[in-house]
N, C-alpha and C. Protein backbone atom coordinates (compact mmCIF):
# COMPACT_ATOMS: atom_id res chain seq x y z
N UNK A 1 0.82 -1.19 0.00
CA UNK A 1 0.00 0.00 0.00
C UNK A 1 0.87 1.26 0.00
N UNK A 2 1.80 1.43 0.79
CA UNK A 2 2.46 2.25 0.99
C UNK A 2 3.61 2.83 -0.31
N UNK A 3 4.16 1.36 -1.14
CA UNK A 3 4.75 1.65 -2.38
C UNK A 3 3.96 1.90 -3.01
N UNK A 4 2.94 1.81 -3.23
CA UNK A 4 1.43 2.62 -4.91
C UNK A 4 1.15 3.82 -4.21
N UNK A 5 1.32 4.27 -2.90
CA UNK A 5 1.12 5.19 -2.90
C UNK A 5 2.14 6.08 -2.91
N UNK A 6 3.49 5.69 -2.68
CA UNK A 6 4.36 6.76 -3.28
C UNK A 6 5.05 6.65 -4.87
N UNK A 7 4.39 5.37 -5.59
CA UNK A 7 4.36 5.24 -7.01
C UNK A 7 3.54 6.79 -7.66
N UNK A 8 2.40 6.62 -6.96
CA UNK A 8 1.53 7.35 -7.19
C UNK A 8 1.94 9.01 -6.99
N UNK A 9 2.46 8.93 -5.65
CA UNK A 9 3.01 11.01 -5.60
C UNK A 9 4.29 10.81 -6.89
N UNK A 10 5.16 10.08 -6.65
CA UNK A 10 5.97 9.79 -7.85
C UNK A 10 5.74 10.67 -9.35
N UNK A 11 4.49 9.75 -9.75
CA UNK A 11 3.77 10.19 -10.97
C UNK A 11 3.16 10.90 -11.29
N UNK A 12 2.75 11.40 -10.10
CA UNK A 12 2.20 13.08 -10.30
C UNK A 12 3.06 13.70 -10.16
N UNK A 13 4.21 13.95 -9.67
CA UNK A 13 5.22 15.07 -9.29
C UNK A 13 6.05 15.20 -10.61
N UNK A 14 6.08 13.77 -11.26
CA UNK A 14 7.04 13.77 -12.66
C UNK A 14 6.07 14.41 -13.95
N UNK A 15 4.55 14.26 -13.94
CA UNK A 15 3.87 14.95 -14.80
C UNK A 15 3.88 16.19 -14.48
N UNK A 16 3.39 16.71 -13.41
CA UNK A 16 3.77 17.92 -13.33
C UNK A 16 4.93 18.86 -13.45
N UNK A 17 6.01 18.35 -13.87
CA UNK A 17 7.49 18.54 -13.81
C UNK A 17 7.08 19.08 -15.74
N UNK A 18 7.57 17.45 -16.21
CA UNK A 18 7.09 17.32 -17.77
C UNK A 18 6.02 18.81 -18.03
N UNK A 19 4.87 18.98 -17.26
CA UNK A 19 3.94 19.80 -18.09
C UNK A 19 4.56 21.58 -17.76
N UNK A 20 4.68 21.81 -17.04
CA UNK A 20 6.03 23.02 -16.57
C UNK A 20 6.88 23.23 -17.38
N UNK A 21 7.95 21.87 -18.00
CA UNK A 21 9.03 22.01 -18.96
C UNK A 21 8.25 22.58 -19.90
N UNK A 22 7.22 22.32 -20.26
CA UNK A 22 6.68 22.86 -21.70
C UNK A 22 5.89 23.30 -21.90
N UNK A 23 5.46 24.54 -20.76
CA UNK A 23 4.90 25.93 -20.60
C UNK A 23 6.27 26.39 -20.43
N UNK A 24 7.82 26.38 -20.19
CA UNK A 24 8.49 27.31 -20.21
C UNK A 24 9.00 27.31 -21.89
N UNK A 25 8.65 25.95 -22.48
CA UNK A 25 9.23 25.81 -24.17
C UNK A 25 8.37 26.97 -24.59
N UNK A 26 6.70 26.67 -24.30
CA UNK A 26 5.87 27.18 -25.03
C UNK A 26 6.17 28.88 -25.03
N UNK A 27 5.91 29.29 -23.78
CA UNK A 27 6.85 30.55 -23.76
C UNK A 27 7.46 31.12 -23.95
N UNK A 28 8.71 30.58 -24.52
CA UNK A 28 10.18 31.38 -25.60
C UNK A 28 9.54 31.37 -26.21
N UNK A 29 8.92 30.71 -27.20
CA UNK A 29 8.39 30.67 -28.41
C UNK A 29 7.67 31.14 -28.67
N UNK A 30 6.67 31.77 -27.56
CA UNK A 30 5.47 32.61 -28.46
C UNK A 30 6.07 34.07 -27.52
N UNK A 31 7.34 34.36 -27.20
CA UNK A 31 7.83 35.86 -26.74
C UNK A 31 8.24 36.24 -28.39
N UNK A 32 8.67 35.38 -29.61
CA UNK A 32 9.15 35.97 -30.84
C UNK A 32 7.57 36.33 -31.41
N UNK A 33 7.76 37.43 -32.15
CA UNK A 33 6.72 37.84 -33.06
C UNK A 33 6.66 38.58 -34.01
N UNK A 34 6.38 37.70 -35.38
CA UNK A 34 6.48 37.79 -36.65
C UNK A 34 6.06 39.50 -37.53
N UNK A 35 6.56 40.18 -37.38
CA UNK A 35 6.34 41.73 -37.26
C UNK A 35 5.82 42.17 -39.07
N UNK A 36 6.63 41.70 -40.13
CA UNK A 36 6.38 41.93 -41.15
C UNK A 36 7.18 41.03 -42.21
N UNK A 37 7.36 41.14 -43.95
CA UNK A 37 8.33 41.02 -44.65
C UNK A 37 8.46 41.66 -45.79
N UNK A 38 9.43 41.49 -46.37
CA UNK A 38 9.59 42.12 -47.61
C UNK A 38 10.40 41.92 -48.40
N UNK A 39 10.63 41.71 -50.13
CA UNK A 39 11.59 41.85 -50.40
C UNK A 39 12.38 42.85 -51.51
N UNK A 40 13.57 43.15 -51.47
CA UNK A 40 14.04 43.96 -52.91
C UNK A 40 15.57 43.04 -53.52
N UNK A 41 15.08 43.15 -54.76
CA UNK A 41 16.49 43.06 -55.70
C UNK A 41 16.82 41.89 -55.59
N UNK A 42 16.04 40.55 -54.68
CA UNK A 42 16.36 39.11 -54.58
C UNK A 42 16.86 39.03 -52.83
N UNK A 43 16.95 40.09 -52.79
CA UNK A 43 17.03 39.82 -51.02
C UNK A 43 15.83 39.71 -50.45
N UNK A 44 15.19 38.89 -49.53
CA UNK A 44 14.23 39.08 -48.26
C UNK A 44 14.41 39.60 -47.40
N UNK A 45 13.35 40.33 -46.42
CA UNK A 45 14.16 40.66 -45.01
C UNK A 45 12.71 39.98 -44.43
N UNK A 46 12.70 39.78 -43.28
CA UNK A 46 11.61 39.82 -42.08
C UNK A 46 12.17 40.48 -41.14
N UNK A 47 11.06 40.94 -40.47
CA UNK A 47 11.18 41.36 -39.02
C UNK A 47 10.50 41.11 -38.00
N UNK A 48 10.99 40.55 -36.54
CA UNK A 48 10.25 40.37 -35.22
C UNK A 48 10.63 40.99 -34.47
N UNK A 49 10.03 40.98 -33.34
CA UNK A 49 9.59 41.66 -32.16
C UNK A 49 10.21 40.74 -31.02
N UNK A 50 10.54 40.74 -30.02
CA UNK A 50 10.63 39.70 -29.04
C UNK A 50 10.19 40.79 -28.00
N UNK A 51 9.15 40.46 -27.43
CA UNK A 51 8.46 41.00 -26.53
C UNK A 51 8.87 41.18 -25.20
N UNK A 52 9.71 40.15 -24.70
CA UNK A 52 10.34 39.99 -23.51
C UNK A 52 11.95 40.89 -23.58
N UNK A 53 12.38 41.11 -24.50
CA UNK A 53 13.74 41.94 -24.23
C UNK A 53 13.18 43.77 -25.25
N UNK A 54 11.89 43.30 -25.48
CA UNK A 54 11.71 45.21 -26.49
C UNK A 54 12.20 44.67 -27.30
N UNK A 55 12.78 44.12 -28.16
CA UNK A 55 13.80 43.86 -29.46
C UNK A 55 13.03 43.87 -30.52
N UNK A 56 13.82 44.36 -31.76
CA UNK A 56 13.36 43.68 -32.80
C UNK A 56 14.42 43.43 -33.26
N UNK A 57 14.29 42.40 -34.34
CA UNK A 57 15.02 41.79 -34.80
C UNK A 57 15.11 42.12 -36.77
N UNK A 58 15.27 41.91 -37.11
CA UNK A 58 15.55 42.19 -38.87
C UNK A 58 16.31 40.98 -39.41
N UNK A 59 15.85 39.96 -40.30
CA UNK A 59 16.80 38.81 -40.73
C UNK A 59 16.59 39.18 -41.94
N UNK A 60 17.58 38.56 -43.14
CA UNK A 60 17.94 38.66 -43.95
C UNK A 60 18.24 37.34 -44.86
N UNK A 61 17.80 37.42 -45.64
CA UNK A 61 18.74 36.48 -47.10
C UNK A 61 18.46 36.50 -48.16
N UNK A 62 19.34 35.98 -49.15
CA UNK A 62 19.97 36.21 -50.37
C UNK A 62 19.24 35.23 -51.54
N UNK A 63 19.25 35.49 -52.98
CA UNK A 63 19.10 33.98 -53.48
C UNK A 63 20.07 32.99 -53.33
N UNK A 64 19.60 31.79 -53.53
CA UNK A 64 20.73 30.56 -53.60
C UNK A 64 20.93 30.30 -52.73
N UNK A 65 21.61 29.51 -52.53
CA UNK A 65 21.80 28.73 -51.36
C UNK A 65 23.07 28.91 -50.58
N UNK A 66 24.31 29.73 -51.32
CA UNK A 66 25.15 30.66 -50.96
C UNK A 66 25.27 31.81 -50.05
N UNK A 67 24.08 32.07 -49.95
CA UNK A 67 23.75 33.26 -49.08
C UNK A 67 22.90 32.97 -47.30
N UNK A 68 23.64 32.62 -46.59
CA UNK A 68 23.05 32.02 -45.38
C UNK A 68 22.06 33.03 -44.64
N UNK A 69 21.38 32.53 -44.02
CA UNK A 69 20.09 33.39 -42.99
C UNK A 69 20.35 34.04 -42.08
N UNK A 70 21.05 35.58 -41.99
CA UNK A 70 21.52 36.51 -41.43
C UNK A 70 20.61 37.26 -40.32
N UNK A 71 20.61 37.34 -38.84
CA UNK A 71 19.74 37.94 -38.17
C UNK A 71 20.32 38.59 -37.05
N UNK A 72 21.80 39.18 -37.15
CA UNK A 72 22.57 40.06 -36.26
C UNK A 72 21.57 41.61 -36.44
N UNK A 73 21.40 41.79 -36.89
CA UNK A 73 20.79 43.14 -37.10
C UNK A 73 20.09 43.18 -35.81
N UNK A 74 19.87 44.27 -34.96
CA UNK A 74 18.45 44.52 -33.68
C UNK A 74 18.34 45.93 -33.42
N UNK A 75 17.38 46.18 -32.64
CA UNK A 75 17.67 47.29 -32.22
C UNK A 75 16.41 47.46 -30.91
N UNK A 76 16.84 47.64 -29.67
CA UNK A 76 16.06 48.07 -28.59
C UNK A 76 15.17 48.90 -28.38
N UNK A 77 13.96 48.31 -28.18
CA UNK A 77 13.04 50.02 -28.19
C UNK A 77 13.14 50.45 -26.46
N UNK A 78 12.25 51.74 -26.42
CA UNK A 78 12.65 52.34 -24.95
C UNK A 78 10.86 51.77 -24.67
């Protein structure tokens, strides 16, 4: 009796663990936000928002497959 019942706090303490891990996943992930896009001359840009630092962000790329997915660009709002 005594082992099913600490089988049992066991298995609730580890689901509840598990469902926590992924309200903090879910969370990064919905702090980015998809702001706009555009493109000129064969370049793309997008831009997001990350809500949790003010940021936005600006990424970039090129045609071909030569030109890798650039997203140093930011800038802080007040």
């Amino acid at each position: 009796m005594l082992k099913t019942a600490g089988l049992l706090l066991f298995a609730a303490i580890a689901t509840y663990a598990i469902h926590a891990l992924g309200q903090l996943r879910a969370d990064a992930r919905a702090a980015l936000t998809a702001v706009g896009s555009s493109s000129s001359n064969g370049t793309s840009f997008a831009w997001f928002y990350d809500s949790g630092d003010r940021t936005v962000f600006v990424c970039r790329i090129g045609q071909g497959p030569a030109e890798p997915l650039d997203c140093k660009a930011k800038a802080s709002l007040p």
